[in-house]
C-alpha atoms as a PDB file:
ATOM      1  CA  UNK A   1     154.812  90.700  56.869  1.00  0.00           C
ATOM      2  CA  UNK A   2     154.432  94.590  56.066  1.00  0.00           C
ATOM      3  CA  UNK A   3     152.159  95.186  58.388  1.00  0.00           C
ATOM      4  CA  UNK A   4     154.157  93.236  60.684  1.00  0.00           C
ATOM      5  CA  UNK A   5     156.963  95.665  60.538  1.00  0.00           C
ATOM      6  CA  UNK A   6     155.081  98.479  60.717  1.00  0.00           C
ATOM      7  CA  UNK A   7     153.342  97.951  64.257  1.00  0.00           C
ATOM      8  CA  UNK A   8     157.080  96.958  65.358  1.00  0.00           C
ATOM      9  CA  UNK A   9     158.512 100.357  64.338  1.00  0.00           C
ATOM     10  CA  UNK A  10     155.319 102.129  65.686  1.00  0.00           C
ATOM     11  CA  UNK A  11     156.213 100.166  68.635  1.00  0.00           C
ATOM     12  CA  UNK A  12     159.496 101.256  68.877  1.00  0.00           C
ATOM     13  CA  UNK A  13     159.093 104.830  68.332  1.00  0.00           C
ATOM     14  CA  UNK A  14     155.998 105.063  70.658  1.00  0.00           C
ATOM     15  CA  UNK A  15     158.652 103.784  73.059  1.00  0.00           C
ATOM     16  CA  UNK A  16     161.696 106.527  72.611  1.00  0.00           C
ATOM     17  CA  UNK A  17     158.503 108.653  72.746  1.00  0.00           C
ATOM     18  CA  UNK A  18     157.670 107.847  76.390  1.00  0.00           C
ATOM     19  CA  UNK A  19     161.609 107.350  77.161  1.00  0.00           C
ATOM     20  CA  UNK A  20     162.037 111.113  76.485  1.00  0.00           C
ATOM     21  CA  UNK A  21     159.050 111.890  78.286  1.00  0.00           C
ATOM     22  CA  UNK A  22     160.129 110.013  80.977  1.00  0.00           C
ATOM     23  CA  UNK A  23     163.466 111.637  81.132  1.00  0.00           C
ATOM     24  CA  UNK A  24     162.128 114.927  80.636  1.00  0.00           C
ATOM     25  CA  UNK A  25     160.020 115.168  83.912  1.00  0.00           C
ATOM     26  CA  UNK A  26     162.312 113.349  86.228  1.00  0.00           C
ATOM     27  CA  UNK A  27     164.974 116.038  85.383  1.00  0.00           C
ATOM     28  CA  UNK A  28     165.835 118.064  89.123  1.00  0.00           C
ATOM     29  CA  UNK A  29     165.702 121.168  87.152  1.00  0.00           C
ATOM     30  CA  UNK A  30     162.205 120.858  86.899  1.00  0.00           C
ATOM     31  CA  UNK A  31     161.498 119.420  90.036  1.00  0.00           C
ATOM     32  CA  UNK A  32     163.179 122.555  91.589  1.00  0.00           C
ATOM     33  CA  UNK A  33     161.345 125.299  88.913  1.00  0.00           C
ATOM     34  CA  UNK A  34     158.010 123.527  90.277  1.00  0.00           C
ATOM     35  CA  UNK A  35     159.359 124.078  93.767  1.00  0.00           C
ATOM     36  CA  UNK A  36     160.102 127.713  93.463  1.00  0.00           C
ATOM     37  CA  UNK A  37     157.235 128.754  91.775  1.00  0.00           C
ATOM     38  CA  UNK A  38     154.659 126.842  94.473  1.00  0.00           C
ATOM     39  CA  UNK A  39     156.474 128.210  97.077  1.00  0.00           C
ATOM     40  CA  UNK A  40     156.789 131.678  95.614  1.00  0.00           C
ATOM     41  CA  UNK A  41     152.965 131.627  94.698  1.00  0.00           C
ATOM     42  CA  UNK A  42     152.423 130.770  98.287  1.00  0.00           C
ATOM     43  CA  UNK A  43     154.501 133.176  99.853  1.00  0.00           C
ATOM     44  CA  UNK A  44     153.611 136.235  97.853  1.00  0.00           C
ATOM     45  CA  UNK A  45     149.831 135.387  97.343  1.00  0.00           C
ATOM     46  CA  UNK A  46     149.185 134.143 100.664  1.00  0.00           C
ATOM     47  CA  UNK A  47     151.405 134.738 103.288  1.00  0.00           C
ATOM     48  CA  UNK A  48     152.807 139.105 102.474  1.00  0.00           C
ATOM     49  CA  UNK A  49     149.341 140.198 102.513  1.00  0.00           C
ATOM     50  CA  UNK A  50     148.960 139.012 105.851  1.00  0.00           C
ATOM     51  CA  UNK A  51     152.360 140.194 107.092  1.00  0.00           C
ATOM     52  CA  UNK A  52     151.844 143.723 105.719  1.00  0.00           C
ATOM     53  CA  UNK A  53     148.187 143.246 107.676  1.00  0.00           C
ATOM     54  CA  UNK A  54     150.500 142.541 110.877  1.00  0.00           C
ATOM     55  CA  UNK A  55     152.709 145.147 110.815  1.00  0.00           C
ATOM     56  CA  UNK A  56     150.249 147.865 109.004  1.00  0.00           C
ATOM     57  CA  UNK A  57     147.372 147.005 110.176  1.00  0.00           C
ATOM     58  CA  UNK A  58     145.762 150.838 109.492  1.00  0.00           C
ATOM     59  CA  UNK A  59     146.558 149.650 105.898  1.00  0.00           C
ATOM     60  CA  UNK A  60     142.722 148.946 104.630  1.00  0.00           C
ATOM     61  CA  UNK A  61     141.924 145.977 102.351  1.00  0.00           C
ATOM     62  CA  UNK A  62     139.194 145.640 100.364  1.00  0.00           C
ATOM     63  CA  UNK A  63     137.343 142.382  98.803  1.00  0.00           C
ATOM     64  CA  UNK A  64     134.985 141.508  96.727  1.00  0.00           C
ATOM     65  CA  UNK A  65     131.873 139.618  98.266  1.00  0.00           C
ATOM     66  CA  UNK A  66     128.855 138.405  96.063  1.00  0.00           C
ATOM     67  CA  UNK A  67     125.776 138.442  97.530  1.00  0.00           C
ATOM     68  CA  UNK A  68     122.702 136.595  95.666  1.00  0.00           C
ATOM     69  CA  UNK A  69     119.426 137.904  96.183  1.00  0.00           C
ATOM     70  CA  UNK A  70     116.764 135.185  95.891  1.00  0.00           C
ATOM     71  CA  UNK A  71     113.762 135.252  93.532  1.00  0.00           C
ATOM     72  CA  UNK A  72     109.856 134.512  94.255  1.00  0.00           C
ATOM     73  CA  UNK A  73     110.842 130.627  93.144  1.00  0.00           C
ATOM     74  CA  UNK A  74     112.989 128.602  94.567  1.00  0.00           C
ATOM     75  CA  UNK A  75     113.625 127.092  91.054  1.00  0.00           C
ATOM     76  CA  UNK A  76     115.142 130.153  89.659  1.00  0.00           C
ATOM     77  CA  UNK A  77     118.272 131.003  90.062  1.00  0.00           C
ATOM     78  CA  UNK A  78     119.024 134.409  92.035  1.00  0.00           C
ATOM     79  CA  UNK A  79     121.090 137.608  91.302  1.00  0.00           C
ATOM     80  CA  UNK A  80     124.587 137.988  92.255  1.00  0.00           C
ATOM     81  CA  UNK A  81     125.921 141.432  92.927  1.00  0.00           C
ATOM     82  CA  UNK A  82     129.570 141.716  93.449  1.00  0.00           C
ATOM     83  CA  UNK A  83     129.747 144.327  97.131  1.00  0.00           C
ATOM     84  CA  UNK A  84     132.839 145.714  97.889  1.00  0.00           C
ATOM     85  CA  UNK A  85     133.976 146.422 101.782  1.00  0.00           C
ATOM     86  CA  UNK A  86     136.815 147.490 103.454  1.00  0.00           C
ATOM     87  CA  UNK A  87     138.277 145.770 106.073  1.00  0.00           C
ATOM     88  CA  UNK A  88     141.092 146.339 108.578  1.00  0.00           C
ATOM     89  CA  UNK A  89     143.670 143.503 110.091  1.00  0.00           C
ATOM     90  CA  UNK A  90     144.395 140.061 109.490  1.00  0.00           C
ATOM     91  CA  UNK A  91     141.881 139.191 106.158  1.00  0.00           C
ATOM     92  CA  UNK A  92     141.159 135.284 105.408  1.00  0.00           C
ATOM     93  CA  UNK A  93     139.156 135.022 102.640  1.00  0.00           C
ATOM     94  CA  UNK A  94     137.832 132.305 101.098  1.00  0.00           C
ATOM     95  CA  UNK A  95     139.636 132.910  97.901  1.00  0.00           C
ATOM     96  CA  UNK A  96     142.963 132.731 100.230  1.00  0.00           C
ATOM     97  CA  UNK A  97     142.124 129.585 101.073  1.00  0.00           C
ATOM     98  CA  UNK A  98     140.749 127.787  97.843  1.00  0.00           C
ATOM     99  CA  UNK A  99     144.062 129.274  96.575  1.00  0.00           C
ATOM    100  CA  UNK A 100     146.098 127.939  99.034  1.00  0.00           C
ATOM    101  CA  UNK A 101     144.409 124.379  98.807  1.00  0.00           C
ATOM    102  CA  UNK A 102     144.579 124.353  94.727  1.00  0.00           C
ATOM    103  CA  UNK A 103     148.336 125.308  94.630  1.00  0.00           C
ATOM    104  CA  UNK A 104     149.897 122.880  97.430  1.00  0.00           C
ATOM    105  CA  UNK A 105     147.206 120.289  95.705  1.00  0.00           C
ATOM    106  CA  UNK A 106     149.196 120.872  92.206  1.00  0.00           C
ATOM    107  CA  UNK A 107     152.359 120.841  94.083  1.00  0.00           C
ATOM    108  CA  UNK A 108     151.727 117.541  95.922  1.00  0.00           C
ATOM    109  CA  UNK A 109     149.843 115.976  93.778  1.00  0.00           C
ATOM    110  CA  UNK A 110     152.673 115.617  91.133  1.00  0.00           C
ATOM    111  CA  UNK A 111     154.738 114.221  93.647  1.00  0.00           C
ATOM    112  CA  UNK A 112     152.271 111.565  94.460  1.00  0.00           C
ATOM    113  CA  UNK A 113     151.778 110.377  90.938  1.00  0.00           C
ATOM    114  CA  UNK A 114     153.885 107.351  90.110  1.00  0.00           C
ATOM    115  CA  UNK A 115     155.727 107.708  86.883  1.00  0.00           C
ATOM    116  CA  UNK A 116     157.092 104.106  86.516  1.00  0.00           C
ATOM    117  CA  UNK A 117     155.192 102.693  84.503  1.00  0.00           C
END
């Protein structure tokens, strides 16, 4: 009969547990906080560098590209050396994008998780 009572109140608390969980991310506050920040991230990260490239574009910008230079086998892994250039204009890198895809995937994909359990 101990034992008994002991899974109920587990039970029970295990249960306010989640409740306040539950409470605490459906709050709009959040929601919005998550909203600024993505969109913030986005804007400053992705989108000013290109505007400044736009308006500036003498303005040079300079990224990092890793080469790899192969060894005698094709077993071995090669050597990567980090190369620096300069370009001029409008810049896409790849990190632009895999940053781009990674934050509007974090974004997103809390909204598409289904909290009713």
């Amino acid at each position: 009969m101990a034992r008994h009572y002991e899974r109920v109140l587990t039970l029970r608390r295990s249960n306010v547990q989640a409740t306040m969980v539950h409470r605490a991310r459906m709050t709009s506050s959040l929601q919005l906080v998550r909203r600024i920040i993505a969109l913030s991230a986005v804007f400053f990260v992705i989108v000013w560098p290109k505007l400044v490239a736009v308006f500036y574009p003498n303005i040079p910008i300079t990224i990092g590209i890793t080469k790899t230079t192969r060894k005698l086998f094709s077993f071995c892994s090669g050597v990567e050396n980090l190369t620096w250039i300069q370009l001029h204009g409008v810049v896409i890198t790849p990190l632009d994008t895999h940053l781009l895809s990674a934050i509007m995937g974090l974004y997103f994909g809390y909204t598409l998780v289904d909290f009713k359990r």
